[in-house]
N, C-alpha and C. Protein backbone atom coordinates (compact mmCIF):
# COMPACT_ATOMS: atom_id res chain seq x y z
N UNK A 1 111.15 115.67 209.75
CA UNK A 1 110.65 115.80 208.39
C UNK A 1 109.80 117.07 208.32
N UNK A 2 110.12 118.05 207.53
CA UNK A 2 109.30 119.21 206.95
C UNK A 2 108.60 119.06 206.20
N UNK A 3 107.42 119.82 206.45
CA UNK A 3 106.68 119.81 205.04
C UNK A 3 106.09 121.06 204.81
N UNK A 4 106.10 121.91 203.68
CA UNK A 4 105.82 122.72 203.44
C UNK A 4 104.73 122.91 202.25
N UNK A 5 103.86 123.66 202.09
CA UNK A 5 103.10 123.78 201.04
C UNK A 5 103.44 122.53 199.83
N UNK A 6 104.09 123.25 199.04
CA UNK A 6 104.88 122.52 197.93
C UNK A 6 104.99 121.50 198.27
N UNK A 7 105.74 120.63 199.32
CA UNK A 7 106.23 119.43 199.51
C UNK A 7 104.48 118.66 200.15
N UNK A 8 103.63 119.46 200.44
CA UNK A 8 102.42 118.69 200.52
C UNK A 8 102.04 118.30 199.42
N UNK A 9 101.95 119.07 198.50
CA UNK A 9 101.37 119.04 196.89
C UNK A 9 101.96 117.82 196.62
N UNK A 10 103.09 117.82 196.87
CA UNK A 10 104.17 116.73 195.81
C UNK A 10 103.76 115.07 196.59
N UNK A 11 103.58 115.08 197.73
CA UNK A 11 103.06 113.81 198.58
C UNK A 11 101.94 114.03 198.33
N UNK A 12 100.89 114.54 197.99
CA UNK A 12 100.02 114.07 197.62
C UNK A 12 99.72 113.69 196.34
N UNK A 13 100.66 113.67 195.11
CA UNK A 13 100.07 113.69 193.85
C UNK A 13 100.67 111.63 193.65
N UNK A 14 101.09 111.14 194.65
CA UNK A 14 101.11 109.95 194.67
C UNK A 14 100.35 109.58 196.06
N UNK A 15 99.52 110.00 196.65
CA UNK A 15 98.71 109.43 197.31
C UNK A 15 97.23 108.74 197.26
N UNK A 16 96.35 107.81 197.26
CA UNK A 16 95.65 107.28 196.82
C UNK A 16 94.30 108.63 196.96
N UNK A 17 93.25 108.01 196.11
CA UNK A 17 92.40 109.10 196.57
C UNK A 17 91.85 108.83 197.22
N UNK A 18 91.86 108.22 198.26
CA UNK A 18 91.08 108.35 199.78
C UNK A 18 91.81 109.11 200.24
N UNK A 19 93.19 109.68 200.14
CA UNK A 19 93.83 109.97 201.23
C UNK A 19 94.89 109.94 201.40
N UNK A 20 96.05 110.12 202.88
CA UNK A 20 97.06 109.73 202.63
C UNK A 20 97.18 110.05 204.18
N UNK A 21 98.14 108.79 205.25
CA UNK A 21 98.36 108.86 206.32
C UNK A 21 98.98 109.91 206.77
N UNK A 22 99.63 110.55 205.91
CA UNK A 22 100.47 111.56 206.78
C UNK A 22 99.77 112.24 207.34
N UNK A 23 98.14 112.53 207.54
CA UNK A 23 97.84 113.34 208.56
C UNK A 23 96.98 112.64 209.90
N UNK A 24 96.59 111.25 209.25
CA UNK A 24 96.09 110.49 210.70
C UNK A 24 97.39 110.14 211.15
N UNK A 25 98.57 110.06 211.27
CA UNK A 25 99.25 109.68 211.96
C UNK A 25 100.44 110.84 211.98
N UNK A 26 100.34 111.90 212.02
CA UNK A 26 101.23 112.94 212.01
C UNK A 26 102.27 112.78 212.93
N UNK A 27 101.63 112.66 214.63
CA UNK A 27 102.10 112.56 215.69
C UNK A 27 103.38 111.75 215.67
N UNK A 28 102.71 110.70 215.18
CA UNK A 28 103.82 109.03 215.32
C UNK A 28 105.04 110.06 214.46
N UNK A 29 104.58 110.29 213.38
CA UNK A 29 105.86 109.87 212.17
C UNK A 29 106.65 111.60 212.27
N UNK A 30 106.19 112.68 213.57
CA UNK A 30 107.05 113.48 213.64
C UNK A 30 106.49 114.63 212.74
N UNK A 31 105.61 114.40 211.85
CA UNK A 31 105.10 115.62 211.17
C UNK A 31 105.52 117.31 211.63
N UNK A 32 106.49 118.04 210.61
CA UNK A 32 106.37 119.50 210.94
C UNK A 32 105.76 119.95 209.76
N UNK A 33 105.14 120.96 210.22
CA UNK A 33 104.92 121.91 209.50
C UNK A 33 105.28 123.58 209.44
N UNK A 34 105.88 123.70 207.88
CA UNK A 34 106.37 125.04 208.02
C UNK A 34 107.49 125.36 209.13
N UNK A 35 108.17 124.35 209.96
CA UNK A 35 108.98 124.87 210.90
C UNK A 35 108.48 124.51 211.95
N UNK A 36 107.43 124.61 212.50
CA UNK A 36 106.56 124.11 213.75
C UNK A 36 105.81 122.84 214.19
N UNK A 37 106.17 122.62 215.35
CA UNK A 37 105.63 121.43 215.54
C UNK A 37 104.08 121.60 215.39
N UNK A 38 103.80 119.92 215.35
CA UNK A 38 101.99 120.04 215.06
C UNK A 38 102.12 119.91 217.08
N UNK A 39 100.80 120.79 217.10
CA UNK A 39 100.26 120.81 218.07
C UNK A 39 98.69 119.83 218.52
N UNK A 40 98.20 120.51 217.73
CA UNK A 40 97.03 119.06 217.35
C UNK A 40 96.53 119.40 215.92
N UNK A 41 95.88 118.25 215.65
CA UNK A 41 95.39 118.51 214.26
C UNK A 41 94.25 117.00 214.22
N UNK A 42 92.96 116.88 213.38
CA UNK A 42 92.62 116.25 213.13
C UNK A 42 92.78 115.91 211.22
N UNK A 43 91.94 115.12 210.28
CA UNK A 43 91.96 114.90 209.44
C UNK A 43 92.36 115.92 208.39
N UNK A 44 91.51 116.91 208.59
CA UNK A 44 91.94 117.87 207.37
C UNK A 44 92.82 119.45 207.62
N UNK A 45 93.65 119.26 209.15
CA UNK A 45 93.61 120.55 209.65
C UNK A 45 94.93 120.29 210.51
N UNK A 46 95.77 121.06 211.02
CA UNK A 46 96.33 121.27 212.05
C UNK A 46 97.26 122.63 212.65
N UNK A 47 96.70 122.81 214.09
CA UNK A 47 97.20 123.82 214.41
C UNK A 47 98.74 123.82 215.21
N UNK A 48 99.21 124.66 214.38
CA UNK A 48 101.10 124.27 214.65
C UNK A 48 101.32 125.69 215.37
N UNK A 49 103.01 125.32 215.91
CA UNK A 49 103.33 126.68 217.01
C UNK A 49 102.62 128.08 216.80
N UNK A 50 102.42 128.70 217.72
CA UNK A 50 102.01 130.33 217.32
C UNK A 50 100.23 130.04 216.98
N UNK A 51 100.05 129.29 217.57
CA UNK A 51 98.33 129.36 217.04
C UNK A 51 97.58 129.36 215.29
N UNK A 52 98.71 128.86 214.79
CA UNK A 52 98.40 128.77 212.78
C UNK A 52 97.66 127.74 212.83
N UNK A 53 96.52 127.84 212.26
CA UNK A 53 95.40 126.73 211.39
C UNK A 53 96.54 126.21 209.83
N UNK A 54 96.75 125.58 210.01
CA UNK A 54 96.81 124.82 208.62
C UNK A 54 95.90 124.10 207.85
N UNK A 55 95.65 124.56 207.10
CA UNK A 55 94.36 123.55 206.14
C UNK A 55 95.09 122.59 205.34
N UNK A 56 94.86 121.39 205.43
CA UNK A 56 95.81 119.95 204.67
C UNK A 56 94.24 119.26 203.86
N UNK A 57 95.09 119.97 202.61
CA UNK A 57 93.83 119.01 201.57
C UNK A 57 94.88 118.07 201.11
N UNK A 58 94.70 116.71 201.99
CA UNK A 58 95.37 116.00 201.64
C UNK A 58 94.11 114.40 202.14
N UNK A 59 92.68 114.96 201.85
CA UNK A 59 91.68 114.00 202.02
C UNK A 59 91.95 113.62 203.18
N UNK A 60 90.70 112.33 203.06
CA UNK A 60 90.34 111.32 204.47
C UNK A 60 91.73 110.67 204.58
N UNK A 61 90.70 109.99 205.96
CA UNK A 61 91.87 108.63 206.37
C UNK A 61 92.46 107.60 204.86
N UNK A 62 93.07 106.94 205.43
CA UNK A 62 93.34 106.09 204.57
C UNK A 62 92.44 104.80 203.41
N UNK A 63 91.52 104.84 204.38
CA UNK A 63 91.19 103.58 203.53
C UNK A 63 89.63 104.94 203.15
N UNK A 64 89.70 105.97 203.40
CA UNK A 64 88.91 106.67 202.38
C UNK A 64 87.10 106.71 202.35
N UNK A 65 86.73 107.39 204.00
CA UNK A 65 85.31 107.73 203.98
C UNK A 65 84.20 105.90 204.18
N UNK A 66 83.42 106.09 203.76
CA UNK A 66 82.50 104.69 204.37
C UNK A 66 82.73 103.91 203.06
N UNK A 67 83.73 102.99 202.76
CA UNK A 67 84.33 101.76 202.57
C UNK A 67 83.94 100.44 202.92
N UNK A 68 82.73 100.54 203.57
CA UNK A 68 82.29 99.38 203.92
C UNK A 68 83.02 98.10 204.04
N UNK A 69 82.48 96.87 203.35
CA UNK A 69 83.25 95.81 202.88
C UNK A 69 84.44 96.10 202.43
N UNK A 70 84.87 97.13 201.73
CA UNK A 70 85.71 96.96 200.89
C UNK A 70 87.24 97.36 201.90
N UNK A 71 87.15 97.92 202.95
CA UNK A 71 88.39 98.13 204.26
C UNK A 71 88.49 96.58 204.58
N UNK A 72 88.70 95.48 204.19
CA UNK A 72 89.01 94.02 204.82
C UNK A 72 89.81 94.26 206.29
N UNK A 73 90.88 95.57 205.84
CA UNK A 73 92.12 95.21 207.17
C UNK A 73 91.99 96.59 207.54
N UNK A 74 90.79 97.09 207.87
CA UNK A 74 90.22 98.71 208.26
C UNK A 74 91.09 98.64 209.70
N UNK A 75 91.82 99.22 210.75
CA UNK A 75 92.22 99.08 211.68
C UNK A 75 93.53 98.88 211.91
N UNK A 76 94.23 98.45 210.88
CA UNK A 76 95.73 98.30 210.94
C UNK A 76 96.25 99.61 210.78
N UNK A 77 96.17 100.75 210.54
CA UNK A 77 96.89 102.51 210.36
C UNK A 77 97.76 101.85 209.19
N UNK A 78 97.48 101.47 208.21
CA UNK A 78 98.31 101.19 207.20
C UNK A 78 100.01 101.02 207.38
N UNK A 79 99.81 100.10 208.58
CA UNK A 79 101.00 99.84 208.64
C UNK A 79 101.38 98.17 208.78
N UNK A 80 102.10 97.37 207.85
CA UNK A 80 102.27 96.03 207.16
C UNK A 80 103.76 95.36 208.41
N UNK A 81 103.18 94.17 209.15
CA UNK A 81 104.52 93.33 209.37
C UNK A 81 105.12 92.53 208.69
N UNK A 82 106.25 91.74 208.90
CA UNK A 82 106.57 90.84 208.06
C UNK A 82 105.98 89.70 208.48
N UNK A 83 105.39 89.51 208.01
CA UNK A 83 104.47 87.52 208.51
C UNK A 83 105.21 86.94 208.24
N UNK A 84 105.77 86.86 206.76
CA UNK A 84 105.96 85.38 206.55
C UNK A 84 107.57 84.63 207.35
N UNK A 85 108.27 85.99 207.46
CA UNK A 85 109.74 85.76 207.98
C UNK A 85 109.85 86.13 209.44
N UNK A 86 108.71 87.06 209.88
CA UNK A 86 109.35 87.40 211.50
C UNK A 86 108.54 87.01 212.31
N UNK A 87 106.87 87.71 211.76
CA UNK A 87 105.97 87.44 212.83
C UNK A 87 105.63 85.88 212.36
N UNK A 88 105.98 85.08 211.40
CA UNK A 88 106.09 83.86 211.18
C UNK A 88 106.53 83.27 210.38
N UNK A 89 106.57 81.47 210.52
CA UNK A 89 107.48 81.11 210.50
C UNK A 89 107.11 80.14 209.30
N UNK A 90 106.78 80.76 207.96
CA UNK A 90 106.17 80.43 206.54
C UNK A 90 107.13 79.49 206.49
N UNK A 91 108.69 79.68 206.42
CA UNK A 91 109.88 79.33 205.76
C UNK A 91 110.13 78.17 206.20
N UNK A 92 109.93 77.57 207.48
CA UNK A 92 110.52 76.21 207.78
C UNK A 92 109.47 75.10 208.48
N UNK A 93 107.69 75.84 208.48
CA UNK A 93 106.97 74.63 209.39
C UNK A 93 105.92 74.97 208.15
N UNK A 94 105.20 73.71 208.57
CA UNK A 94 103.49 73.79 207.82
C UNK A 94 102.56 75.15 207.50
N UNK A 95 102.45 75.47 207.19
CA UNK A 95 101.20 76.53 206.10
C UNK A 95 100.40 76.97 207.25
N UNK A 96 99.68 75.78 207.82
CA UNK A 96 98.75 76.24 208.89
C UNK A 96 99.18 76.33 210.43
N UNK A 97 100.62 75.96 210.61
CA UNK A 97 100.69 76.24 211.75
C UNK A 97 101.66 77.38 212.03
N UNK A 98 102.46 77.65 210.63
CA UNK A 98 103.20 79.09 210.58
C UNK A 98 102.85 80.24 211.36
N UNK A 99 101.45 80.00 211.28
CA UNK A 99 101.03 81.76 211.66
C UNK A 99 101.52 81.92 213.51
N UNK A 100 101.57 80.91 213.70
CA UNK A 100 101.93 80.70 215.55
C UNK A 100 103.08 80.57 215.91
N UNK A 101 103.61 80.59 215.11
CA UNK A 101 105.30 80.25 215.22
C UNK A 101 106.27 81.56 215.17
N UNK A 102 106.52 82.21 216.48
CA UNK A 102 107.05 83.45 215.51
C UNK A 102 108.48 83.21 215.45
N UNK A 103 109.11 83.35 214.64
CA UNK A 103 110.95 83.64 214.19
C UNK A 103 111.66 84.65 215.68
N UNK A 104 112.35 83.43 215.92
CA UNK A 104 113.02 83.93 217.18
C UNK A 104 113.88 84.69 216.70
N UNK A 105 115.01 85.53 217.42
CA UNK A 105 116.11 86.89 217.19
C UNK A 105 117.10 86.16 216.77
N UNK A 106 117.22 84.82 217.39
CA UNK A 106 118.74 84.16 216.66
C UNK A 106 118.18 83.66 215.39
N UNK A 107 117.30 83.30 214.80
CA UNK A 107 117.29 83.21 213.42
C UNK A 107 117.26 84.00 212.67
N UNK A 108 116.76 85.24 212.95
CA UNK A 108 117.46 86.58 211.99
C UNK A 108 118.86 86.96 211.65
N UNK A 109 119.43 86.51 210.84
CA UNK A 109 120.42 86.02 210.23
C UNK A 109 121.46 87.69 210.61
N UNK A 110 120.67 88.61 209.49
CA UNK A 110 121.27 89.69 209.29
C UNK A 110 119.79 90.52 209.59
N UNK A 111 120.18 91.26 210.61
CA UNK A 111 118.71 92.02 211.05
C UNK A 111 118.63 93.58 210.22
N UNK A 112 120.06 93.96 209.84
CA UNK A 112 120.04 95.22 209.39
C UNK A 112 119.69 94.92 207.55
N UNK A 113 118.96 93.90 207.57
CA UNK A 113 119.04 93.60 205.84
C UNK A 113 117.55 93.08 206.21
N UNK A 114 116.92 92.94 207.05
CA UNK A 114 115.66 92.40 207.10
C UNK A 114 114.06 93.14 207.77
N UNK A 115 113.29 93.32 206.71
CA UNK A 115 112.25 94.41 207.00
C UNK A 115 111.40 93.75 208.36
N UNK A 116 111.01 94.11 209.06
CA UNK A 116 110.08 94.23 209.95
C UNK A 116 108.82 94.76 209.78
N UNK A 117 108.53 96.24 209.86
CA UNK A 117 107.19 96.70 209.50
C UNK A 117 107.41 97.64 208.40
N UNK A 118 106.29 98.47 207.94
CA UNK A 118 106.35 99.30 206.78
C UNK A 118 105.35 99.50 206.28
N UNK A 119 105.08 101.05 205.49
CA UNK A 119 104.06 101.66 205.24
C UNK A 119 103.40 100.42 204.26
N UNK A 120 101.69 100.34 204.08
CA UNK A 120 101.37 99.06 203.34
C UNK A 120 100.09 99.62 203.26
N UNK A 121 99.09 99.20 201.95
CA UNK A 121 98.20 99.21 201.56
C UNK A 121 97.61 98.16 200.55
N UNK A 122 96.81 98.00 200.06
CA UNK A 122 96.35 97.58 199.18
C UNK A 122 95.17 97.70 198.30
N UNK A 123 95.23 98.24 196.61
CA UNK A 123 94.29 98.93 196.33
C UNK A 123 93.28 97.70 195.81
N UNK A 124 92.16 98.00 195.91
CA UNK A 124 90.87 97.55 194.83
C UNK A 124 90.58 97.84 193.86
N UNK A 125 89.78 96.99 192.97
CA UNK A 125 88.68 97.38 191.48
C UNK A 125 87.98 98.45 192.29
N UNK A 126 88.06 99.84 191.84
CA UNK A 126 86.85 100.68 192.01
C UNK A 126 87.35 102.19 192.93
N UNK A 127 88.72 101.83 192.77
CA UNK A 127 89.60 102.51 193.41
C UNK A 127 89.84 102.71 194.66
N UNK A 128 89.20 102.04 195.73
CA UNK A 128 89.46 101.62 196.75
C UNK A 128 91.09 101.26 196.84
N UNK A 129 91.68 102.24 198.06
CA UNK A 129 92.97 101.73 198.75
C UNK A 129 92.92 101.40 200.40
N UNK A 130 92.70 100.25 200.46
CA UNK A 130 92.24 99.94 202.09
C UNK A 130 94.12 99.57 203.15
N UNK A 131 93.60 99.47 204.61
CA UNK A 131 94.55 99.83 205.08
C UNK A 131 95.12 98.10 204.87
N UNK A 132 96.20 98.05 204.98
CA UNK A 132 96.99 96.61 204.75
C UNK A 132 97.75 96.06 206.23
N UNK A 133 97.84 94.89 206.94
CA UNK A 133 98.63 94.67 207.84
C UNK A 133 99.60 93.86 208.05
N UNK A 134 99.97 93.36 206.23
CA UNK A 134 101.33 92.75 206.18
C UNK A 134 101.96 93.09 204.85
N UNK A 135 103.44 93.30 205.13
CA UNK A 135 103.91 93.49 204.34
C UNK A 135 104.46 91.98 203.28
N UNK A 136 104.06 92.18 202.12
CA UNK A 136 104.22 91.12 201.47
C UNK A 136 105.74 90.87 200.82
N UNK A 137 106.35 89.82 200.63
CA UNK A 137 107.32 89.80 199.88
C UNK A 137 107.39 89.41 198.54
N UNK A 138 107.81 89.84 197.45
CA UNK A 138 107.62 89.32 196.18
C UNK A 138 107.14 88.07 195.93
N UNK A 139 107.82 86.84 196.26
CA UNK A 139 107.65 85.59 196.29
C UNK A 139 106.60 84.92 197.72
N UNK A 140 105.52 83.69 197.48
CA UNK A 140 105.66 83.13 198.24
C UNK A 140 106.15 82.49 198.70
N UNK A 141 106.06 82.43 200.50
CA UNK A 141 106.88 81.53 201.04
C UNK A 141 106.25 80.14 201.51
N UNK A 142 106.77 78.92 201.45
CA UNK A 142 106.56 77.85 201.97
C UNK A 142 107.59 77.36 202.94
N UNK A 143 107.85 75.97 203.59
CA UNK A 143 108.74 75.26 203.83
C UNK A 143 109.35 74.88 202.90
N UNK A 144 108.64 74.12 201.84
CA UNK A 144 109.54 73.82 200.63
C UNK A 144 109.77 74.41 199.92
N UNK A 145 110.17 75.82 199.97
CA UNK A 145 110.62 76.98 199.12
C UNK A 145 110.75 77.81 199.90
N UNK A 146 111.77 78.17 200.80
CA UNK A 146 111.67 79.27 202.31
C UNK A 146 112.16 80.13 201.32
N UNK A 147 112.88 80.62 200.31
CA UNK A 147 113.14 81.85 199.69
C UNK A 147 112.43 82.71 198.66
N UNK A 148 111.54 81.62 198.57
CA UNK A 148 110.20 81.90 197.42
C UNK A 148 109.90 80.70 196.68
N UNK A 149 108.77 80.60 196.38
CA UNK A 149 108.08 79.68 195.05
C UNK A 149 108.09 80.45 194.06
N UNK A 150 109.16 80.09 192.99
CA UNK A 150 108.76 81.52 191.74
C UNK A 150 108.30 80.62 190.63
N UNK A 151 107.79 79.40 190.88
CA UNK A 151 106.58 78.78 189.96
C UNK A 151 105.15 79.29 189.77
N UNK A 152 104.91 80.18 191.38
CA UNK A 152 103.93 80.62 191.79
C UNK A 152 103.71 81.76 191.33
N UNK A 153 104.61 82.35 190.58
CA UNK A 153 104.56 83.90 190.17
C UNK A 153 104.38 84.54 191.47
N UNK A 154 104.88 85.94 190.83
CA UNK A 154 104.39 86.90 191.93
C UNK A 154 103.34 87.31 192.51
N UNK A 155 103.69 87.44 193.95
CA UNK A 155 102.69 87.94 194.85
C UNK A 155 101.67 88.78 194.56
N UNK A 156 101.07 89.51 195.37
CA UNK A 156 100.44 91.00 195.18
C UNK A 156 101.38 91.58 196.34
N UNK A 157 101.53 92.92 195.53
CA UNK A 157 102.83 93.79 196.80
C UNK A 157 102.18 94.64 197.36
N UNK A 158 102.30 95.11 198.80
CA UNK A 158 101.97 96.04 199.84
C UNK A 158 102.63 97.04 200.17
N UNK A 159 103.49 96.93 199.82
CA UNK A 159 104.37 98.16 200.59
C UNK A 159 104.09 99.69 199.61
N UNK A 160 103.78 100.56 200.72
CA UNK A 160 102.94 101.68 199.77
C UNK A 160 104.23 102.74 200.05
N UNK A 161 104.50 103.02 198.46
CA UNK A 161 105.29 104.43 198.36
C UNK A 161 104.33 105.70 198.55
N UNK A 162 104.04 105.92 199.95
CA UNK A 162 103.09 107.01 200.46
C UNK A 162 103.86 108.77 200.56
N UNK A 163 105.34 108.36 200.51
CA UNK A 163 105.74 109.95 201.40
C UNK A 163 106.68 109.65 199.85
N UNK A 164 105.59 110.77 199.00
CA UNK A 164 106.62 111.32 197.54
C UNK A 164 107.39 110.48 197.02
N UNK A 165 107.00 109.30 197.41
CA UNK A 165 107.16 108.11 196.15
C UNK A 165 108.15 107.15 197.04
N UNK A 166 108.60 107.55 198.30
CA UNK A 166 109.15 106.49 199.31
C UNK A 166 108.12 106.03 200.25
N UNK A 167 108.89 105.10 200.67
CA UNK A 167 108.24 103.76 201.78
C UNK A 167 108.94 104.17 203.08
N UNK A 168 108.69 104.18 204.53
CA UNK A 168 109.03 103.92 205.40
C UNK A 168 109.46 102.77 205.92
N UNK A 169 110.61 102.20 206.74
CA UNK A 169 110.73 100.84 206.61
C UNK A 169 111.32 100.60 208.36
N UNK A 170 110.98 99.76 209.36
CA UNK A 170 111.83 99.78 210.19
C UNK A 170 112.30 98.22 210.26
N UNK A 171 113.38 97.49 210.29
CA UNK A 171 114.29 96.85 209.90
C UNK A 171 114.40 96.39 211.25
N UNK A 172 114.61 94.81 211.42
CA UNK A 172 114.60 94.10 212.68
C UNK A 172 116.21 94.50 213.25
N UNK A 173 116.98 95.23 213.24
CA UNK A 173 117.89 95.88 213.98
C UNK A 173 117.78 97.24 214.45
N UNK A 174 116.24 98.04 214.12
CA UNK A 174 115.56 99.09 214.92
C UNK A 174 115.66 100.44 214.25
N UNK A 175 116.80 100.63 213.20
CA UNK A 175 116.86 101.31 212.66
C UNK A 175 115.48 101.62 211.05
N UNK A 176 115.38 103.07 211.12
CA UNK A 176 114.66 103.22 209.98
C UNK A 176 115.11 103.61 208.87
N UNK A 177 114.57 103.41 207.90
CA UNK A 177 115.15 104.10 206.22
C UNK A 177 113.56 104.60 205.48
N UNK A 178 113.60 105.05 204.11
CA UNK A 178 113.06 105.64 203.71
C UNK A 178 113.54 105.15 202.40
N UNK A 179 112.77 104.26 201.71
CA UNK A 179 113.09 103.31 200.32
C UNK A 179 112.45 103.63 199.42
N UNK A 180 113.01 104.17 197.84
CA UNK A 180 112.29 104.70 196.71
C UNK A 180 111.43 103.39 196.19
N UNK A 181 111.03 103.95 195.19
CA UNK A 181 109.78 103.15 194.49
C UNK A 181 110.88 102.57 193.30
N UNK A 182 110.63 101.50 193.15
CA UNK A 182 111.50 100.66 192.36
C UNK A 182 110.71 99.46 190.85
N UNK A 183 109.55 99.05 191.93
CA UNK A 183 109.17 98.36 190.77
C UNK A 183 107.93 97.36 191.05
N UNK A 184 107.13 97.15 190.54
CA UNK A 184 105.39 96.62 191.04
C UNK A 184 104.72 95.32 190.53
N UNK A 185 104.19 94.65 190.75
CA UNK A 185 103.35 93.67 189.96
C UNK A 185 101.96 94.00 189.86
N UNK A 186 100.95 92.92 189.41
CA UNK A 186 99.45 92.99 189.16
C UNK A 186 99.12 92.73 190.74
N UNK A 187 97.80 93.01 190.89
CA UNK A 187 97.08 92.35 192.00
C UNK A 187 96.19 92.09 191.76
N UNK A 188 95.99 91.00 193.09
CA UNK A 188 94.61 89.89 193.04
C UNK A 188 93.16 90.69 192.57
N UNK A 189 93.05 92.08 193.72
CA UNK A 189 92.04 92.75 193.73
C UNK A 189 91.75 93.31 192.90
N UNK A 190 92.28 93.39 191.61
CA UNK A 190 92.61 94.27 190.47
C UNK A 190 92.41 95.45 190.93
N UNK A 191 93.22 96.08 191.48
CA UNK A 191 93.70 97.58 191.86
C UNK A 191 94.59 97.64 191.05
N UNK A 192 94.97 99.22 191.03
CA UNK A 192 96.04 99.16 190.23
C UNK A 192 97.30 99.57 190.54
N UNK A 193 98.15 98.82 190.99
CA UNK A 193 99.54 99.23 192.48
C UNK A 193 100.13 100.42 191.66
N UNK A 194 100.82 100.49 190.63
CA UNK A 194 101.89 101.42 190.05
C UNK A 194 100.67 103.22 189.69
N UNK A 195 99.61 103.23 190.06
CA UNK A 195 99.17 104.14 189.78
C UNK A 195 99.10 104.71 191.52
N UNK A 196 98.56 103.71 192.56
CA UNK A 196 99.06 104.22 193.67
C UNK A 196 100.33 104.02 194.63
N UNK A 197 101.50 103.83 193.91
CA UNK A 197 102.37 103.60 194.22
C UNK A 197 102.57 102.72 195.48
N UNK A 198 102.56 101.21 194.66
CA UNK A 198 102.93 100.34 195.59
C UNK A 198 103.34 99.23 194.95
N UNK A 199 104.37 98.56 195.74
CA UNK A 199 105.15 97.70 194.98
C UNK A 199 106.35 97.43 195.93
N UNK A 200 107.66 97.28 195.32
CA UNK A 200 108.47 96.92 196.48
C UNK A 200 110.17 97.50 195.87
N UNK A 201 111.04 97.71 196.29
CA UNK A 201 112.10 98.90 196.23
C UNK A 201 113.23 96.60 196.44
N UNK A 202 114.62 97.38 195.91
CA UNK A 202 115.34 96.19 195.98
C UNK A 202 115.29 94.95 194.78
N UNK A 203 116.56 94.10 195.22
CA UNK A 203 116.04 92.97 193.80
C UNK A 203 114.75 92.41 193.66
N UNK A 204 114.39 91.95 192.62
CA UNK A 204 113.45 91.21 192.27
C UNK A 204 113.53 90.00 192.74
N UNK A 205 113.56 89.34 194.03
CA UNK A 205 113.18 88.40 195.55
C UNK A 205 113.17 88.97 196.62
N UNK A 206 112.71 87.75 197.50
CA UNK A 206 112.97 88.14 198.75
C UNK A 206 114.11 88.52 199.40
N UNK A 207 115.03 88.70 199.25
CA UNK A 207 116.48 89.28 199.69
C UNK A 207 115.91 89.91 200.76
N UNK A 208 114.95 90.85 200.95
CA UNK A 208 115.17 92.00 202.13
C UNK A 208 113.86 91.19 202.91
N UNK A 209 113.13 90.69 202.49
CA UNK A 209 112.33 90.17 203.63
C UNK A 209 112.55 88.94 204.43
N UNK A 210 113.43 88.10 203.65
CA UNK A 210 114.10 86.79 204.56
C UNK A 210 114.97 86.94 205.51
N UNK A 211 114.69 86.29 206.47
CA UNK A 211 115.18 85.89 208.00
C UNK A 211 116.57 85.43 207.62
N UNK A 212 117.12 84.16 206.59
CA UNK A 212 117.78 83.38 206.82
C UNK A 212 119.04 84.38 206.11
N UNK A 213 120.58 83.46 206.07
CA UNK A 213 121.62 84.05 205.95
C UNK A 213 121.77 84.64 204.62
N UNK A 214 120.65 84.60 203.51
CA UNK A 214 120.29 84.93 202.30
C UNK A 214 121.34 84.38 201.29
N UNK A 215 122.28 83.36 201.58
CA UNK A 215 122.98 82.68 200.74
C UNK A 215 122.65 82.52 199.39
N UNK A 216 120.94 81.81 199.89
CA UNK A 216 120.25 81.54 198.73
C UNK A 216 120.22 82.52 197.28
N UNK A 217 120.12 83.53 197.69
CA UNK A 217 120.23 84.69 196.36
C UNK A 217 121.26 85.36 195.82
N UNK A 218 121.44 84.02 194.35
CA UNK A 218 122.80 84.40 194.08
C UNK A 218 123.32 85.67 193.67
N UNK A 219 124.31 86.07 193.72
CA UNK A 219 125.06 87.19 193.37
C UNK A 219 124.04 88.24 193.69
N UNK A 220 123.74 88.30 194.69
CA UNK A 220 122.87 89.78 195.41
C UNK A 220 123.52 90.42 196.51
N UNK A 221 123.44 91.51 196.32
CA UNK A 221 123.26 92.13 197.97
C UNK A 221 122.84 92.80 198.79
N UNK A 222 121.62 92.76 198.22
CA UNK A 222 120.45 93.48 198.27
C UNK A 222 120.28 94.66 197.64
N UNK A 223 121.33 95.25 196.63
CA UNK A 223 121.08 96.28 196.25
C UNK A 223 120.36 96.32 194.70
């Protein structure tokens, strides 16, 4: 992935104003600049091949300078698992003992249709965007509703359109994609998701975050 002047501008004019990961985590996600690899760089800076300073006004970390209280999930690098379907097992045991249960490989039905991790945030009243460490799925999940409760209305969504209005996504068959911004609800925290782009790409259910053979969702296919 390149990034050049321009294409910084443009990722940042959907990035929250604390910030935006692409430069605490440059390393991971491959960051070039201008053609050159980053060599090192901290928060607001990095020096790429040939000895170039780059200056990246692209703000703080993520959850945005001393945040106090308001970072709940300060430590996750804004990056969201799937709880309720992989790292647990919402869909077929009790509420409280889900969280221990993780979804073995043979119950992942279709792994190339099912999210794993992904860029995630979640904003606050006051404009606070703190770092997030699960990715949510539209619907909740129970046992007695493994595809969603949509009595319950919608969730609050995590998945942050951080890189120019896409999501990063890596998919329990290992492969990655790069998913546009599609469509958002309210949140609990009264933040306001569609102003920092977050929300969730795909139909309106769980289709892409469920484990099971997704029978359940009629006439879908995830697209």
């Amino acid at each position: 992935m390149t990034y050049g002047p321009a294409q910084l501008e443009s990722v940042c004019a959907v990035a929250p104003p604390g910030g935006l990961d692409v430069v605490d985590h440059a390393h991971e996600l491959g960051l070039v600049l201008g053609g050159d690899a980053v060599l090192e760089l901290d928060q607001h800076r990095a020096v790429v091949g040939g000895g170039l300073v780059v200056e990246l006004e692209v703000g703080q970390a993520l959850a945005g300078g001393d945040v106090g209280a308001e970072a709940f999930e300060a430590g996750t690098g804004g990056y969201g698992y799937n709880a309720y379907y992989v790292g647990g097992a919402y869909y077929m045991i009790d509420f409280m003992e889900a969280p221990e249960a993780t979804t073995k490989d043979s119950r992942i039905f279709r792994p190339s249709e099912t999210i794993m991790f992904a860029d995630c945030a979640m904003p606050k009243d006051g404009g606070f965007v703190v770092e997030y460490g699960f990715a949510e799925p539209p619907y909740f999940v129970t046992s007695d509703h493994p595809t969603g409760n949509l009595e319950w209305g919608l969730a609050t969504p995590s998945l942050h359109f951080r890189h120019n209005g896409r999501v990063n996504v890596v998919w329990c068959d290992g492969h990655i994609s790069s998913e546009e911004f599609e469509w958002t609800a309210g949140s609990i925290y009264d933040g306001n998701n569609a102003q920092h782009a977050i929300g969730w790409f795909g139909p309106e259910n769980n289709y892409y975050f469920d484990c099971g053979d997704k029978e359940g969702y009629a006439q879908t296919d995830g697209t």
